[in-house]
Protein backbone atom coordinates (compact mmCIF):
# COMPACT_ATOMS: atom_id res chain seq x y z
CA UNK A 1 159.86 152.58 110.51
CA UNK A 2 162.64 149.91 112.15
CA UNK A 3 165.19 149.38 109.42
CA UNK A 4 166.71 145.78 111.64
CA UNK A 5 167.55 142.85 109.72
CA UNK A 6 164.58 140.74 111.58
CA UNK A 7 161.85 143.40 110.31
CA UNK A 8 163.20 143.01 106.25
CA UNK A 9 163.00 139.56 107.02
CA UNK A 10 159.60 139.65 108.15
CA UNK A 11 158.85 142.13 105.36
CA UNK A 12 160.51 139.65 102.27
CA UNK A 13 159.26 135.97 103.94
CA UNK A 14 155.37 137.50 104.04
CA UNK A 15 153.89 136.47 101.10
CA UNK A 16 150.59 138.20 101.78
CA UNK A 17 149.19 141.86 100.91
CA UNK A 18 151.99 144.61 101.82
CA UNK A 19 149.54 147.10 102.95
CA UNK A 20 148.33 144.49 105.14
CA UNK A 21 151.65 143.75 106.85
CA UNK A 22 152.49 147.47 107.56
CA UNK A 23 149.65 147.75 109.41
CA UNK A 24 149.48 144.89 111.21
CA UNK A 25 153.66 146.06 112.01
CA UNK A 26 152.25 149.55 113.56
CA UNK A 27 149.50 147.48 115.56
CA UNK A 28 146.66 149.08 113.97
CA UNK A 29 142.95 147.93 113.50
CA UNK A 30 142.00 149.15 109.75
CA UNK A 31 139.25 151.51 111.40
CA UNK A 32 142.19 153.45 112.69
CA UNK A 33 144.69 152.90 109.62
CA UNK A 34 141.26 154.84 107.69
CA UNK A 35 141.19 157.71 110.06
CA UNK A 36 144.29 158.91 110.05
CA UNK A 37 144.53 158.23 106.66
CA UNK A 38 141.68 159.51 105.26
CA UNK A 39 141.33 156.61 102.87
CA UNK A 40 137.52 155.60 103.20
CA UNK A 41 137.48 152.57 104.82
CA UNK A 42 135.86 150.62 102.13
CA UNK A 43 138.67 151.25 99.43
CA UNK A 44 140.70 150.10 102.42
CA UNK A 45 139.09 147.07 102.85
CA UNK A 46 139.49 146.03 98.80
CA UNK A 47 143.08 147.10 98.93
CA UNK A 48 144.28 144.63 101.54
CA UNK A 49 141.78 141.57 99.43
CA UNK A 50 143.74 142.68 96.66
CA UNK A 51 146.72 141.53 94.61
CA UNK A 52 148.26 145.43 93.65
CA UNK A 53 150.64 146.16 90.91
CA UNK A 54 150.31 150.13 90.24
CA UNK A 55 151.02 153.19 92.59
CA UNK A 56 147.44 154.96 92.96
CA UNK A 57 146.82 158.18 94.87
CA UNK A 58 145.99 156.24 97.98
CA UNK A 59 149.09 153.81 98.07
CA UNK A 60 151.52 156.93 97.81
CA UNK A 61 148.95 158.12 100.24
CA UNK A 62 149.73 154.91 102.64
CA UNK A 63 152.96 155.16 101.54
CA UNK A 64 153.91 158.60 103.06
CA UNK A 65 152.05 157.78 106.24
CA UNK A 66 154.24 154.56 106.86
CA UNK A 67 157.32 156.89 106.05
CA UNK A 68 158.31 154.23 103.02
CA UNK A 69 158.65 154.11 99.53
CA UNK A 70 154.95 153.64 97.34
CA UNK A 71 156.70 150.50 95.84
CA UNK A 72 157.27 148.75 98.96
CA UNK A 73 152.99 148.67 99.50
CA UNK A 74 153.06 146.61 95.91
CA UNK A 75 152.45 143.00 95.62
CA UNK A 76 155.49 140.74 95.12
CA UNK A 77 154.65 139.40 92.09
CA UNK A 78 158.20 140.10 90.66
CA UNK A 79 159.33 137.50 93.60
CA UNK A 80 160.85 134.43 91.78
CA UNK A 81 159.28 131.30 92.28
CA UNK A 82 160.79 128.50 94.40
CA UNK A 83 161.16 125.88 91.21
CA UNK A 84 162.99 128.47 89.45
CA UNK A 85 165.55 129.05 92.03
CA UNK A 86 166.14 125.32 92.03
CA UNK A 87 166.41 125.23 88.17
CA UNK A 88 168.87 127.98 88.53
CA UNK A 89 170.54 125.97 91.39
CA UNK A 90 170.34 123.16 89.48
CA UNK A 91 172.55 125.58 86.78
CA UNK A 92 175.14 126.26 88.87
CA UNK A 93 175.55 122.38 90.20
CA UNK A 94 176.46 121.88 86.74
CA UNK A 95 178.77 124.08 86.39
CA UNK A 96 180.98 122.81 89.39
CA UNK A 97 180.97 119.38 87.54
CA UNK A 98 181.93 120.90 84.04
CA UNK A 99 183.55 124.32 85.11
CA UNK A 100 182.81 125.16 81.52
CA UNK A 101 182.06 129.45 82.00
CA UNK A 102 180.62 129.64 78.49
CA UNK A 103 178.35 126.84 78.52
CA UNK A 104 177.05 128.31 82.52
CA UNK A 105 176.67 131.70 80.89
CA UNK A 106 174.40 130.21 77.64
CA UNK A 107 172.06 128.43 80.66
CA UNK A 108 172.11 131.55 82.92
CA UNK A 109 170.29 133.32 79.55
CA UNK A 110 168.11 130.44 79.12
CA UNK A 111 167.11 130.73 82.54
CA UNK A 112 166.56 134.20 82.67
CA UNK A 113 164.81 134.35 78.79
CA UNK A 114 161.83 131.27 80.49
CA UNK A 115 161.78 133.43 83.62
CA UNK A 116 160.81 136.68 82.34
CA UNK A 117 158.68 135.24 80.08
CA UNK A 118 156.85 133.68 83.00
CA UNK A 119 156.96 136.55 85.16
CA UNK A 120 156.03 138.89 82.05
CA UNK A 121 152.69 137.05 82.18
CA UNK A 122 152.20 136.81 85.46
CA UNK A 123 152.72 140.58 85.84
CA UNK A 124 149.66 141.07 82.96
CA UNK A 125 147.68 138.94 85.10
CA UNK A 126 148.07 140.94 88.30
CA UNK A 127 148.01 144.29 86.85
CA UNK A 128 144.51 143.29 85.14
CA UNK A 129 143.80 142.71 88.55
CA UNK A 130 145.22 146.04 89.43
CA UNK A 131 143.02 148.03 86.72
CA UNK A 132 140.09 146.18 88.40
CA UNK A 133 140.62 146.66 91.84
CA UNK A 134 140.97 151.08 90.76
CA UNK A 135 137.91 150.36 88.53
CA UNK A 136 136.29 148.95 91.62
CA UNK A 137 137.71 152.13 93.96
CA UNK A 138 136.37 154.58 91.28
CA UNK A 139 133.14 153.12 91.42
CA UNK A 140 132.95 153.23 95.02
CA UNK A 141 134.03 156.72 95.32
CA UNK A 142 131.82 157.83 92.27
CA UNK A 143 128.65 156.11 94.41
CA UNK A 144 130.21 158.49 97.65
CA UNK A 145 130.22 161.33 95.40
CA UNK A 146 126.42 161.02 94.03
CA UNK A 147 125.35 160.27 98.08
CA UNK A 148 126.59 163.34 98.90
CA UNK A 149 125.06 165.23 96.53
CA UNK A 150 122.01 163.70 97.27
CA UNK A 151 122.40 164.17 101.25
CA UNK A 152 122.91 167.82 100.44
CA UNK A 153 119.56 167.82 98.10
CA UNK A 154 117.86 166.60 100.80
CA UNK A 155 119.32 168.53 103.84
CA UNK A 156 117.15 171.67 103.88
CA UNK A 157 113.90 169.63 103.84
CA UNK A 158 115.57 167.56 106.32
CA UNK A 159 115.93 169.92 108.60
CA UNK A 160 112.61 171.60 108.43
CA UNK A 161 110.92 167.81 108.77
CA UNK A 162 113.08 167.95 112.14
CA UNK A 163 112.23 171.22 113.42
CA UNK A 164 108.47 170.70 112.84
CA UNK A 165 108.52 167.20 114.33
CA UNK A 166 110.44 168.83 117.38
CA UNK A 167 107.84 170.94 118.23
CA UNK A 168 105.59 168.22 117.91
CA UNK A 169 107.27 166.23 120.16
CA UNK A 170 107.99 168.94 122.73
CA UNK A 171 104.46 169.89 122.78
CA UNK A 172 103.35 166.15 123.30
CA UNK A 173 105.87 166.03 126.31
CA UNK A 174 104.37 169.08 128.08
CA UNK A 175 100.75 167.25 127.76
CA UNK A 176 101.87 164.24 129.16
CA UNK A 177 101.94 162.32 125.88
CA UNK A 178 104.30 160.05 123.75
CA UNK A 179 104.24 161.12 119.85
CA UNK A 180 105.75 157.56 118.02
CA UNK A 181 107.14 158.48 114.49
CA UNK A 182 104.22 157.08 112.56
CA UNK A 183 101.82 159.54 114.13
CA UNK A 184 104.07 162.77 113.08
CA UNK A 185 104.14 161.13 109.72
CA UNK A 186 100.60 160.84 109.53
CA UNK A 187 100.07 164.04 110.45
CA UNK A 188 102.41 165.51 108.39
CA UNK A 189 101.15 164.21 105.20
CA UNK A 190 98.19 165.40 105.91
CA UNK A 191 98.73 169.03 107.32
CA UNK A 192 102.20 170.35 105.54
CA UNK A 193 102.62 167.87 102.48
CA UNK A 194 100.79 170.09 100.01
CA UNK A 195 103.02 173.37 101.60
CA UNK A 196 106.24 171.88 100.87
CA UNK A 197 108.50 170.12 98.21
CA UNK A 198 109.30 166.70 99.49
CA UNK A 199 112.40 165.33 97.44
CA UNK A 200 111.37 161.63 97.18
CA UNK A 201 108.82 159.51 94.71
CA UNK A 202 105.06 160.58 96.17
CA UNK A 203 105.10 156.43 96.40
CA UNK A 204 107.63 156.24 98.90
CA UNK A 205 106.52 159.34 101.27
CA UNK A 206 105.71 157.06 104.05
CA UNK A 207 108.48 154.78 103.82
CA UNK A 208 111.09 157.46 104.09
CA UNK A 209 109.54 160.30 106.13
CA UNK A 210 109.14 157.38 108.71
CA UNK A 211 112.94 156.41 108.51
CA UNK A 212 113.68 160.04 109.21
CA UNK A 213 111.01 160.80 111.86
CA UNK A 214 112.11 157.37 113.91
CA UNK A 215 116.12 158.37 113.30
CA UNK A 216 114.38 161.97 115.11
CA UNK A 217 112.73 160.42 117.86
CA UNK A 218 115.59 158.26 119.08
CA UNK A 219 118.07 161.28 118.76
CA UNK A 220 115.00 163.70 120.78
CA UNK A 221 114.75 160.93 123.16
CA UNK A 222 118.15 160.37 123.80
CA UNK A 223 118.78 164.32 124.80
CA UNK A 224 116.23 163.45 127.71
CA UNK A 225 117.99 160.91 128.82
């Protein structure tokens, strides 16, 4: 990563999401930022909509592949805020006219007592925001975590629906004859459903074995193409 003068300008003037900025700086679409990553693209997606205060396992994650430090992927929200700089301006235009260094000093604490306040609020704001954001990313991966383990409850019988529905469909070819997904279905249900376990509500049999035997037939007639 450039260290010049122009890119820490860049970097301090944006007042947007950090992650954001990086990856626009590298030229990268967030597909790509994902896969080399291997940061799901959702959590992605709610980390650059997203005001972040704390370092998670995926901003030092960021953070090592943009060859920075985790802190620099935070949101500003220590940044003071343009009225305070001109209070604190304000300050020191005083002081020319008085040159008293005591009485500067006493509104230099002032200043920096009602800023800290302000920004000690402001930072309980965005790290609420924070907590939500991982509470939000833990949810999300939670949900992956239950698909898979639902995907691999479902694989064997997957793969035997496919097999049978192959030779199905091969044997249709040979006579000349197109086999559409319902059909298999139907005949499925009634010839092999009473053989096998099929891991889904007897209510919704239909509905799913025809979202797998259509996903089947577009995949069997793609290979002919």
């Amino acid at each position: 990563m450039p260290q010049s003068n122009s890119f820490w300008e860049e970097y301090i003037l944006n007042t947007g999401n950090k992650i954001a900025f990086f990856r626009k700086f590298k030229k990268m679409f967030l597909e790509t930022l994902a896969a080399k990553t291997k940061i799901p693209l959702k959590i992605l997606e709610i980390m650059e909509n997203s005001s972040l205060e704390l370092i998670t396992p995926e901003i030092s994650k960021l953070a090592s592949f943009f060859k920075i430090e985790s802190e620099l992927l935070l949101s500003a929200s220590s940044a003071i805020e343009p009225d305070k700089l001109r209070q604190l301006d304000f300050i020191f235009l005083q002081f020319k006219q008085n040159q008293d260094i005591k009485v500067l000093q006493q509104h230099i604490i002032n200043w920096m007592t009602l800023t800290l306040a302000d920004e000690r609020l402001h930072w309980q704001d965005s790290r609420k925001e924070s907590v939500e954001v991982l509470c939000q990313i833990n949810r999300f991966q939670e949900a992956q975590k239950r698909a898979q383990s639902r995907d691999k409850k479902y694989a064997p019988f997957r793969e035997y629906f496919k097999r049978l529905q192959k030779q199905r469909f091969d044997k249709y070819m040979k006579s000349g004859k197109k086999m559409t997904a319902n059909s298999f279905v139907l005949w499925f249900l009634k010839n092999k459903a009473t053989k096998i376990s099929i891991p889904y509500r007897q209510s919704n049999w239909e509905s799913k074995l025809n979202q797998l035997a259509q996903a089947n037939n577009r995949e069997f007639k793609k290979a002919l193409e």
